[in-house]
PDB file of N, CA and C in Angstrom:
ATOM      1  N   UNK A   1      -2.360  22.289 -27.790  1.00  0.00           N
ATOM      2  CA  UNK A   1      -3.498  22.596 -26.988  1.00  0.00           C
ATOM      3  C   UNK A   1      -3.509  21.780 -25.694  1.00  0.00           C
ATOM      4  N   UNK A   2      -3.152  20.672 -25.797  1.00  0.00           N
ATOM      5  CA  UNK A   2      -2.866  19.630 -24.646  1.00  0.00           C
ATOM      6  C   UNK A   2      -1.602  18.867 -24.549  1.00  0.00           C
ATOM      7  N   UNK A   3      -1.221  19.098 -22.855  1.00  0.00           N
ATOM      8  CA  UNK A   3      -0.254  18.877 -22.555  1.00  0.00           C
ATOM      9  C   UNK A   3      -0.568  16.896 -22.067  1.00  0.00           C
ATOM     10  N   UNK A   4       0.121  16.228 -22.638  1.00  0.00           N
ATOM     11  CA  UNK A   4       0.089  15.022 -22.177  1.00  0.00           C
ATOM     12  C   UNK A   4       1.296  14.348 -21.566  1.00  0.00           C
ATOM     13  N   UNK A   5       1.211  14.079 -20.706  1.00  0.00           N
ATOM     14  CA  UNK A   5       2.335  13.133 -19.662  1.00  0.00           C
ATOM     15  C   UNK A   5       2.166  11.552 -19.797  1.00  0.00           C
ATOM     16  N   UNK A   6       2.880  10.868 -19.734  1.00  0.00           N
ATOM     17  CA  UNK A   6       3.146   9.513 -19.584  1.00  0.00           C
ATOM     18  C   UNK A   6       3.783   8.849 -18.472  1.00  0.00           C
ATOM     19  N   UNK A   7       3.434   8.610 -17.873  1.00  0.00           N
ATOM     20  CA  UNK A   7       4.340   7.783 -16.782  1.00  0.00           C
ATOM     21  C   UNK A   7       3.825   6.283 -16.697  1.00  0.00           C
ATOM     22  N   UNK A   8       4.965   5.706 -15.824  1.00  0.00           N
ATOM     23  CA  UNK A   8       4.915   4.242 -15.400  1.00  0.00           C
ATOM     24  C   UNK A   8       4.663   4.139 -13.760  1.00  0.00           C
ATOM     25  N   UNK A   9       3.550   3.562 -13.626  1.00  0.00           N
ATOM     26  CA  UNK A   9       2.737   3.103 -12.050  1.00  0.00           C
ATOM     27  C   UNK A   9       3.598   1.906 -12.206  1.00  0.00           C
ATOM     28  N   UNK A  10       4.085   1.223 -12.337  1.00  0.00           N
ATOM     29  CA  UNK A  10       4.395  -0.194 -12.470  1.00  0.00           C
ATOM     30  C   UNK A  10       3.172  -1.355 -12.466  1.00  0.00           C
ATOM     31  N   UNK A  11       3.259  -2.363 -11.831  1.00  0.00           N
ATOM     32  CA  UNK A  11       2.784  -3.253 -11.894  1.00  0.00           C
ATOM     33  C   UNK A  11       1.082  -3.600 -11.562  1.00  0.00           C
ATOM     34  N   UNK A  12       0.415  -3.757 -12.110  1.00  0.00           N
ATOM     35  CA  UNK A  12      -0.876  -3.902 -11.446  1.00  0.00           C
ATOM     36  C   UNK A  12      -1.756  -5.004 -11.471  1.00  0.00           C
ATOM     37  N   UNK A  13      -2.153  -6.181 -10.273  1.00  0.00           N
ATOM     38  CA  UNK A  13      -2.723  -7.113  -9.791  1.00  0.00           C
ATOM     39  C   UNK A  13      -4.029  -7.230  -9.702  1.00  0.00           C
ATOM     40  N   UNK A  14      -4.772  -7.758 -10.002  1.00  0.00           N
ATOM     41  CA  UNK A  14      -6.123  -7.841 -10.018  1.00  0.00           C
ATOM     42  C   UNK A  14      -6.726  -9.544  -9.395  1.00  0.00           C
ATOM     43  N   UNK A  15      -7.441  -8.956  -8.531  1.00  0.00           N
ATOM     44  CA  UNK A  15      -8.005 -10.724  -7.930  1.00  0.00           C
ATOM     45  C   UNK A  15      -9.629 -10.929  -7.648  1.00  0.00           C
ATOM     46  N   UNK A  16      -9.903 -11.583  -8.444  1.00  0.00           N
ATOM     47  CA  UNK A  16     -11.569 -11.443  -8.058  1.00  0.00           C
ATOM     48  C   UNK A  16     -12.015 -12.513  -7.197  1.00  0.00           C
ATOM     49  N   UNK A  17     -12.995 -12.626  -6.889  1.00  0.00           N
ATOM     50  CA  UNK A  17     -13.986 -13.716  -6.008  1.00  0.00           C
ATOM     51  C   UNK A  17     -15.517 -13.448  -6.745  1.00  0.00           C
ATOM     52  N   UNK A  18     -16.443 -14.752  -6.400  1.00  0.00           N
ATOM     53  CA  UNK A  18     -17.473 -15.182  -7.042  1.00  0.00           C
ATOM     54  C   UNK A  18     -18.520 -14.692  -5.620  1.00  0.00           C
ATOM     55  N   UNK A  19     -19.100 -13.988  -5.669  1.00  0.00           N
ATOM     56  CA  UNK A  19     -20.128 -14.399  -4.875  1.00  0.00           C
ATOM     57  C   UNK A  19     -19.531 -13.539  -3.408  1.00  0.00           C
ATOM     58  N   UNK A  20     -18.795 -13.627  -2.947  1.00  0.00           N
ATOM     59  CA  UNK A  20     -18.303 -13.235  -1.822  1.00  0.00           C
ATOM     60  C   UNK A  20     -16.838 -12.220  -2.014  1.00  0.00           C
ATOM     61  N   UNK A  21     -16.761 -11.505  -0.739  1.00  0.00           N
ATOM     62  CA  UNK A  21     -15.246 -10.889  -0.377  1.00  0.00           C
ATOM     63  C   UNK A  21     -14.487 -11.639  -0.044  1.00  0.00           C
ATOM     64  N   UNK A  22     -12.859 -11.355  -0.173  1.00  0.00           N
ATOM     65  CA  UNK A  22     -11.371 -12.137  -0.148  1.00  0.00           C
ATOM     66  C   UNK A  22     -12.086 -12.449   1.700  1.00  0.00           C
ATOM     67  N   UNK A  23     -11.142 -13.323   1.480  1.00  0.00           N
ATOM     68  CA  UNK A  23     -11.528 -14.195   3.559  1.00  0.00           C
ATOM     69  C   UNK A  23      -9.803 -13.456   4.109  1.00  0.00           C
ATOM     70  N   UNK A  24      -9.735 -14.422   5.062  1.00  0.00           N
ATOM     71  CA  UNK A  24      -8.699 -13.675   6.212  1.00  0.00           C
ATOM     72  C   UNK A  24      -7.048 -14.198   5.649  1.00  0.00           C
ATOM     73  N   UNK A  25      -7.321 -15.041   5.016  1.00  0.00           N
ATOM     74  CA  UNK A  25      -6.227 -15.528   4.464  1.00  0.00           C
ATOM     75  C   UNK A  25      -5.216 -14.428   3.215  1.00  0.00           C
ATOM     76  N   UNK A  26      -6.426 -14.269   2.101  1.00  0.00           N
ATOM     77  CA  UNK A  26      -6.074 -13.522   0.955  1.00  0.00           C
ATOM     78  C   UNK A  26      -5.149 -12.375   1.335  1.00  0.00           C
ATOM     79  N   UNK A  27      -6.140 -11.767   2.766  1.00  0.00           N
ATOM     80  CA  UNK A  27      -5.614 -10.597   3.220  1.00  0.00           C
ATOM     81  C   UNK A  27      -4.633 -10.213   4.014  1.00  0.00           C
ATOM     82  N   UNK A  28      -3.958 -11.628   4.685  1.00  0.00           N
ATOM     83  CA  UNK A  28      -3.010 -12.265   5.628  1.00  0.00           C
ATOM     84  C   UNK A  28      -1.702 -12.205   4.856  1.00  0.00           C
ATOM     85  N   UNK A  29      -1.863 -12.724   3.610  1.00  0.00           N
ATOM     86  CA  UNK A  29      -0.899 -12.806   2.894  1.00  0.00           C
ATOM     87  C   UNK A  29      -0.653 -11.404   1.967  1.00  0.00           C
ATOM     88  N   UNK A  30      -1.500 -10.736   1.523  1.00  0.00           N
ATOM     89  CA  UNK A  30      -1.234  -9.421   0.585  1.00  0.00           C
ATOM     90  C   UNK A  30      -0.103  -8.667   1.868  1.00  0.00           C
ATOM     91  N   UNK A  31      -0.801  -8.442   3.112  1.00  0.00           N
ATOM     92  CA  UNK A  31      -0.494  -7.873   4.312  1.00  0.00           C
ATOM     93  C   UNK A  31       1.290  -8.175   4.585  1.00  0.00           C
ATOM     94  N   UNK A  32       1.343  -9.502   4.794  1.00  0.00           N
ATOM     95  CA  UNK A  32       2.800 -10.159   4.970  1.00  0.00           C
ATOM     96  C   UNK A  32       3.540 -10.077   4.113  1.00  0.00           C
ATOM     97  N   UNK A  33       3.323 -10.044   2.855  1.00  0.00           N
ATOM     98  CA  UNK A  33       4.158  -9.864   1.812  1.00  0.00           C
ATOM     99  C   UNK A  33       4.812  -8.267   1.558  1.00  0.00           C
ATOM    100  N   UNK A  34       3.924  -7.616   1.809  1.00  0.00           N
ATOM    101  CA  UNK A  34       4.349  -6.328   2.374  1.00  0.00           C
ATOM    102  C   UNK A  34       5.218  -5.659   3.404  1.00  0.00           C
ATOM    103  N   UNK A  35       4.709  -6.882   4.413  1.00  0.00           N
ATOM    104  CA  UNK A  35       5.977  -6.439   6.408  1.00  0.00           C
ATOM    105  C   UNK A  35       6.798  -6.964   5.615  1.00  0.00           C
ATOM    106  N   UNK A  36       7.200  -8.401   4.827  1.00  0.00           N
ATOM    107  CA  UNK A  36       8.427  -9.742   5.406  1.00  0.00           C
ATOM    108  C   UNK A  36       8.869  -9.664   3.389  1.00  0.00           C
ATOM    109  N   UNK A  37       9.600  -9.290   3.140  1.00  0.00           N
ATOM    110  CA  UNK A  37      10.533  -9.914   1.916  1.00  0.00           C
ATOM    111  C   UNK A  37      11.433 -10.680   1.894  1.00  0.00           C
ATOM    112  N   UNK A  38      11.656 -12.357   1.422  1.00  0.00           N
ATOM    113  CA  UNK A  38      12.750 -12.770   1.560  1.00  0.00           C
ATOM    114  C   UNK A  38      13.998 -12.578   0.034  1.00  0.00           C
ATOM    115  N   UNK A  39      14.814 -12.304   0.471  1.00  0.00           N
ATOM    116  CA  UNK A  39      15.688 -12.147  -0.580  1.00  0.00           C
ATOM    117  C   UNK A  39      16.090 -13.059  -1.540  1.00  0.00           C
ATOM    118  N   UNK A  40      16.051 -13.316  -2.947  1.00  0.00           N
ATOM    119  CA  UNK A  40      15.981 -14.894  -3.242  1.00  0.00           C
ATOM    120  C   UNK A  40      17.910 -15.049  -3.714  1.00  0.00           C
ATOM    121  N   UNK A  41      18.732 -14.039  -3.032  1.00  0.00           N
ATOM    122  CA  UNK A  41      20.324 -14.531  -3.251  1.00  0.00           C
ATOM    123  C   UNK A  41      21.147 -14.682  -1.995  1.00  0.00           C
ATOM    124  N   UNK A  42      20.308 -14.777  -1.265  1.00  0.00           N
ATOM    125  CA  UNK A  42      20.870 -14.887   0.446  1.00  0.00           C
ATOM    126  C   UNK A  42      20.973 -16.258   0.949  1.00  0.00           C
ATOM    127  N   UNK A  43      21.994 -16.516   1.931  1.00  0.00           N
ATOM    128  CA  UNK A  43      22.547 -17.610   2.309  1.00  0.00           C
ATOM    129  C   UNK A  43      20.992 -18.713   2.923  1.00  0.00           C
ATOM    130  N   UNK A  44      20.938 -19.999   2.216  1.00  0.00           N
ATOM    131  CA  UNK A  44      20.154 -20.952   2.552  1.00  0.00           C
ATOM    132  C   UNK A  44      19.386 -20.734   4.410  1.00  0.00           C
ATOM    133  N   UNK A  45      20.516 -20.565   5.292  1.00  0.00           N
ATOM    134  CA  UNK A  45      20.293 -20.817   6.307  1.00  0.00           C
ATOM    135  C   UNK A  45      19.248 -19.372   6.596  1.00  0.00           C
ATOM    136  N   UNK A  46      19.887 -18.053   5.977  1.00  0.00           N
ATOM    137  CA  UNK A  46      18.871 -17.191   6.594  1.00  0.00           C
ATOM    138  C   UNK A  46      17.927 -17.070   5.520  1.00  0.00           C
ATOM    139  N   UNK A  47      17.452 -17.365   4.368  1.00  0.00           N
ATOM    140  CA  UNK A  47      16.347 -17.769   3.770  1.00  0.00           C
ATOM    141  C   UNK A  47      15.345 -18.737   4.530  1.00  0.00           C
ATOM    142  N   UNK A  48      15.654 -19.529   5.116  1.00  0.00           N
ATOM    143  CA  UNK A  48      14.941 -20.847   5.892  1.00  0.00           C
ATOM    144  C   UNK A  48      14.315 -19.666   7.201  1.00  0.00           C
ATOM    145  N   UNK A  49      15.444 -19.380   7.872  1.00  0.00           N
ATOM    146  CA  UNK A  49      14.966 -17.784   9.158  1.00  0.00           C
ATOM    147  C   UNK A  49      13.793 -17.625   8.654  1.00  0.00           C
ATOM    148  N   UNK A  50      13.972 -16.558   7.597  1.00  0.00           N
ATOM    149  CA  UNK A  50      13.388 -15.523   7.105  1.00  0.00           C
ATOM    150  C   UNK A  50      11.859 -16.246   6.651  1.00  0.00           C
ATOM    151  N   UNK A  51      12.313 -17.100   6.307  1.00  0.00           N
ATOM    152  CA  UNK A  51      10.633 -18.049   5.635  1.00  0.00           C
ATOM    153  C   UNK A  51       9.400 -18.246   6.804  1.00  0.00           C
ATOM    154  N   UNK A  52      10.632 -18.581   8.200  1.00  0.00           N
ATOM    155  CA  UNK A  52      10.192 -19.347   8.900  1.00  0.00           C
ATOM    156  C   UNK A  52       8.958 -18.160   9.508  1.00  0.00           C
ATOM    157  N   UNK A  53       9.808 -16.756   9.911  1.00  0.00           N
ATOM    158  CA  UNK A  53       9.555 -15.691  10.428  1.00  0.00           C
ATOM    159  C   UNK A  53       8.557 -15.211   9.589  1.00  0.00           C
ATOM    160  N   UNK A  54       8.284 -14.840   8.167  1.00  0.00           N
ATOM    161  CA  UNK A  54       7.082 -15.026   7.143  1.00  0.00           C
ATOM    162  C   UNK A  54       6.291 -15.487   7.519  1.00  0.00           C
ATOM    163  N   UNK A  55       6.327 -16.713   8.092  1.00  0.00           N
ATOM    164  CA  UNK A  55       5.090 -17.554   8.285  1.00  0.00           C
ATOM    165  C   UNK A  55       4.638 -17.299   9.621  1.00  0.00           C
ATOM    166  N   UNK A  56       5.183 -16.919  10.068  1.00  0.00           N
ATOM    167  CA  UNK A  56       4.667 -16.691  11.921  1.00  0.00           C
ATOM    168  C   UNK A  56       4.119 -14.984  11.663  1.00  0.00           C
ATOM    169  N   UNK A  57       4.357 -14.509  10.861  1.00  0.00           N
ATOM    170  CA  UNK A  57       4.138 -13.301  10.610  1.00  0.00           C
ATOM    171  C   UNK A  57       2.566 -13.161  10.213  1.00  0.00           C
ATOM    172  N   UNK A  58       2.566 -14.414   9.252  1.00  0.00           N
ATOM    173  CA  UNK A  58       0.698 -14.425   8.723  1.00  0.00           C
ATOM    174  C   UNK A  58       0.143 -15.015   9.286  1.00  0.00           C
ATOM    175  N   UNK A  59       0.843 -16.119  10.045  1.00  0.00           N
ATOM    176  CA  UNK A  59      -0.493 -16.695  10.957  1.00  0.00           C
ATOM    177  C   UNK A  59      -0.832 -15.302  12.257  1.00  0.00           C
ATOM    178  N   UNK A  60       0.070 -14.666  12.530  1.00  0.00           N
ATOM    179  CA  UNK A  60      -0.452 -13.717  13.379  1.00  0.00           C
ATOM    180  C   UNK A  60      -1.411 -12.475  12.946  1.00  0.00           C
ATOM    181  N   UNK A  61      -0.927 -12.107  11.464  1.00  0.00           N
ATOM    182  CA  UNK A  61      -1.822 -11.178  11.139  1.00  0.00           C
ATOM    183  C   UNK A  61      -3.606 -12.059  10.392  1.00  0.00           C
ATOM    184  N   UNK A  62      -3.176 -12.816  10.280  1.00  0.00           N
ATOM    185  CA  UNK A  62      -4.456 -14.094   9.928  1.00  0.00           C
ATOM    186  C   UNK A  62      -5.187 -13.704  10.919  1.00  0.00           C
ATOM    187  N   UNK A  63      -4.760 -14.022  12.633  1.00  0.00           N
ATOM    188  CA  UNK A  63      -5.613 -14.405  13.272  1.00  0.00           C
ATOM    189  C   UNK A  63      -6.042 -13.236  13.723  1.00  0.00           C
ATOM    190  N   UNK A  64      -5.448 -11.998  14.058  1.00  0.00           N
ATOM    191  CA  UNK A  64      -6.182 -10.579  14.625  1.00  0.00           C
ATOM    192  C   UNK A  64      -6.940 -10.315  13.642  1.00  0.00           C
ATOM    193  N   UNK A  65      -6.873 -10.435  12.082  1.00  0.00           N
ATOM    194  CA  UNK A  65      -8.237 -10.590  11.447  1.00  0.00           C
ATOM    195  C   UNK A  65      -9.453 -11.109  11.287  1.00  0.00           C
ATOM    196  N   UNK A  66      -8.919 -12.406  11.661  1.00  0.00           N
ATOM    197  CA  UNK A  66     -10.650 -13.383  12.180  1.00  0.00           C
ATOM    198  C   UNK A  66     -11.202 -12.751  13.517  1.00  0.00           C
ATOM    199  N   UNK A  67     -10.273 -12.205  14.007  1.00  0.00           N
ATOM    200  CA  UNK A  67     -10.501 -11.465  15.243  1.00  0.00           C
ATOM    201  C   UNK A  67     -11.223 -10.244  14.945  1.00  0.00           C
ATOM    202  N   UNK A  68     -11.071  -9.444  14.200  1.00  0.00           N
ATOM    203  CA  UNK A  68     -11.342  -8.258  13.627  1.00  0.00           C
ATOM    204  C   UNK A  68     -12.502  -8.533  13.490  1.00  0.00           C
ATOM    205  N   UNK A  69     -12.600  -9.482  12.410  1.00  0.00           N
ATOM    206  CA  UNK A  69     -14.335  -9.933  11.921  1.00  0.00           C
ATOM    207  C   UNK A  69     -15.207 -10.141  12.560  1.00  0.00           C
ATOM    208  N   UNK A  70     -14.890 -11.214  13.849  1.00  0.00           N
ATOM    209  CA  UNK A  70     -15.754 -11.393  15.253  1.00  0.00           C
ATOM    210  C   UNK A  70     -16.078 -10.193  15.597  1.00  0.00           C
ATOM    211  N   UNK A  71     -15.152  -9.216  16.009  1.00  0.00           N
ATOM    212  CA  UNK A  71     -15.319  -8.091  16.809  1.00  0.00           C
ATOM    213  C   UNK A  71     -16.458  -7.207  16.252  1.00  0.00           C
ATOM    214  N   UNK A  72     -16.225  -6.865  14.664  1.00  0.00           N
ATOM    215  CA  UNK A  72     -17.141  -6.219  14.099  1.00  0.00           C
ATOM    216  C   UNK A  72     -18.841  -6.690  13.809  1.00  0.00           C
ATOM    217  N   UNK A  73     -18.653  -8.094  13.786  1.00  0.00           N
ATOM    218  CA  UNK A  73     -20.205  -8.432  13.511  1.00  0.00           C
ATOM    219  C   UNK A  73     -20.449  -8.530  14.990  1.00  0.00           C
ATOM    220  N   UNK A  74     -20.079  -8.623  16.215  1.00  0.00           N
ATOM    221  CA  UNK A  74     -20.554  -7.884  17.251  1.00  0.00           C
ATOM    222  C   UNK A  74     -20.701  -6.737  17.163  1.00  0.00           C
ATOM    223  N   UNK A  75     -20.380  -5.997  16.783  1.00  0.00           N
ATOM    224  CA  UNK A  75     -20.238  -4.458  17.061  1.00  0.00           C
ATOM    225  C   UNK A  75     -21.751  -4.272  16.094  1.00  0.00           C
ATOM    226  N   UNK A  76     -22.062  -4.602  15.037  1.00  0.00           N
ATOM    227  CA  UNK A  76     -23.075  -5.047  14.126  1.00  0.00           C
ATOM    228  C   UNK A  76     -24.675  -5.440  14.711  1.00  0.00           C
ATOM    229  N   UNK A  77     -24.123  -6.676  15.486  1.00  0.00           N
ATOM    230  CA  UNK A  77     -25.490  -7.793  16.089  1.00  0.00           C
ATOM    231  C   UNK A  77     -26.133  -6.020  17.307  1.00  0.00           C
ATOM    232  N   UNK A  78     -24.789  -5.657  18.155  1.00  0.00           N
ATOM    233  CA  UNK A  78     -25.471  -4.587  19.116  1.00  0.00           C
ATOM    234  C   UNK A  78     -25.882  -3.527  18.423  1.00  0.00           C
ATOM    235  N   UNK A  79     -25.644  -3.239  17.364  1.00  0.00           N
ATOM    236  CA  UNK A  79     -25.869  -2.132  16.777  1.00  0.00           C
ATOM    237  C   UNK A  79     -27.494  -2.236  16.085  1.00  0.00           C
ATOM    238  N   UNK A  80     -27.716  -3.208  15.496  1.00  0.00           N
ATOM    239  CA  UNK A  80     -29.535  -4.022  15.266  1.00  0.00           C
ATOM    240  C   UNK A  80     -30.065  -3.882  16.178  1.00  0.00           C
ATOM    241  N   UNK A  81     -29.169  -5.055  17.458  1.00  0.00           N
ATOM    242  CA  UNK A  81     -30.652  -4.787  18.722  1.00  0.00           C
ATOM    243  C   UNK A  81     -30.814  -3.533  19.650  1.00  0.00           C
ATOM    244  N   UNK A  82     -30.506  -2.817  18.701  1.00  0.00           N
ATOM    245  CA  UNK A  82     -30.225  -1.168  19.716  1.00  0.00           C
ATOM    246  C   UNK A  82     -31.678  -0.632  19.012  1.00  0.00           C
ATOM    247  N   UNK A  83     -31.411  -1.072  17.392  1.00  0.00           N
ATOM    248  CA  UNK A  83     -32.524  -0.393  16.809  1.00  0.00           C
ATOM    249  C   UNK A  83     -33.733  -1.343  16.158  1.00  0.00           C
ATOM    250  N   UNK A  84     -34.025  -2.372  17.369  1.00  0.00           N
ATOM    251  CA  UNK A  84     -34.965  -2.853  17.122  1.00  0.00           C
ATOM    252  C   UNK A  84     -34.680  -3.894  15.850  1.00  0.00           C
ATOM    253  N   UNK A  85     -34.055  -4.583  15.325  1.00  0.00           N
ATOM    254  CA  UNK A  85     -33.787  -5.254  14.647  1.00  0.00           C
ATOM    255  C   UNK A  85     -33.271  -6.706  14.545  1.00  0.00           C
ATOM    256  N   UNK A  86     -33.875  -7.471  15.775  1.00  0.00           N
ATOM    257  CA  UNK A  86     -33.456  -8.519  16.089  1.00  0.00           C
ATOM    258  C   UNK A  86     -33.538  -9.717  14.984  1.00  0.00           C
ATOM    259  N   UNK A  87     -34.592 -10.103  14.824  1.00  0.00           N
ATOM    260  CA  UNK A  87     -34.281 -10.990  13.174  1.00  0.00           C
ATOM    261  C   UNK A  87     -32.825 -10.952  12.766  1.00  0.00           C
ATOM    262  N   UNK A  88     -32.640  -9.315  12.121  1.00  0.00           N
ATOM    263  CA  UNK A  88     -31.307  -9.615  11.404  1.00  0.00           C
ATOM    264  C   UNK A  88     -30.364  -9.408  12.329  1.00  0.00           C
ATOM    265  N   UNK A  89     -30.098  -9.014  13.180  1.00  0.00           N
ATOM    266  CA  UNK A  89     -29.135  -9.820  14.295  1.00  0.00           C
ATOM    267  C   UNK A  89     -28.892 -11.166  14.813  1.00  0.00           C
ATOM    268  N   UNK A  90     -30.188 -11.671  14.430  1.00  0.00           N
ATOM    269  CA  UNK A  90     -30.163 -12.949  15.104  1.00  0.00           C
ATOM    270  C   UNK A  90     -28.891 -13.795  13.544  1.00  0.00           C
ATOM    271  N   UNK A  91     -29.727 -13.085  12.359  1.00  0.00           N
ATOM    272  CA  UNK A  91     -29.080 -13.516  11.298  1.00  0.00           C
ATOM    273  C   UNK A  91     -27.266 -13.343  11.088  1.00  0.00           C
ATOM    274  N   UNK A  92     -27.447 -12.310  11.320  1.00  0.00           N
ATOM    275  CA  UNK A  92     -25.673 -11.829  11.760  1.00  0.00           C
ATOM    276  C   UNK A  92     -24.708 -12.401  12.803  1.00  0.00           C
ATOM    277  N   UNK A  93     -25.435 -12.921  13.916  1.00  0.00           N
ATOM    278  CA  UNK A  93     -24.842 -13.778  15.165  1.00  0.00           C
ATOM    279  C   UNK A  93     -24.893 -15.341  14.378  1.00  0.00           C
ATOM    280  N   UNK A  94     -25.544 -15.787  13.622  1.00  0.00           N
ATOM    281  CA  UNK A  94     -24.902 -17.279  13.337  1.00  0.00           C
ATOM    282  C   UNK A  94     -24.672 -17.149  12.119  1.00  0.00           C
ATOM    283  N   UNK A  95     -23.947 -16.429  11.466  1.00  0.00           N
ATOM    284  CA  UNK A  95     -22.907 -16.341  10.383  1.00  0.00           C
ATOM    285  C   UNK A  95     -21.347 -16.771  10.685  1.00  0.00           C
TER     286      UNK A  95
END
């Protein structure tokens, strides 16, 4: 009567936080690990490269995200005092 399939998704990760969403970091790194793989049977010298380039990789995607965040709770604060909502703009600008 029923057709059932089985397959394999592979692997699945789970990460929680208390109270708040992942910050710029969590997401810096899920992000980079994704662009930058280093190979773990490759010659010392281009492992060290490759690490180095990893890391310049997340501090850059790090920072257009804190960037991101600025941008949007502006986009936020004008979007309140458009509709009369200054209080919680005011609240949103010193976050």
């Amino acid at each position: 009567m029923f057709n059932i399939a089985v397959s394999n998704v592979g692997s699945v990760g789970v990460t929680t936080t208390n109270n708040k969403g992942h910050d710029p970091e969590f997401w810096a790194e899920i992000a980079t690990s994704r662009i930058v793989s280093v190979g773990g049977e490759c010659h010392p010298a281009i492992k060290e490269q490759a690490e180095a380039f990893k890391a310049q990789v997340f501090n850059a995607v790090k920072y257009y995200m804190e960037e991101a965040i600025k941008s949007d709770r502006t986009t936020l604060v004008g979007l309140l005092n458009q509709n009369q909502q200054q209080d919680m703009a005011e609240i949103i600008r010193r976050l």
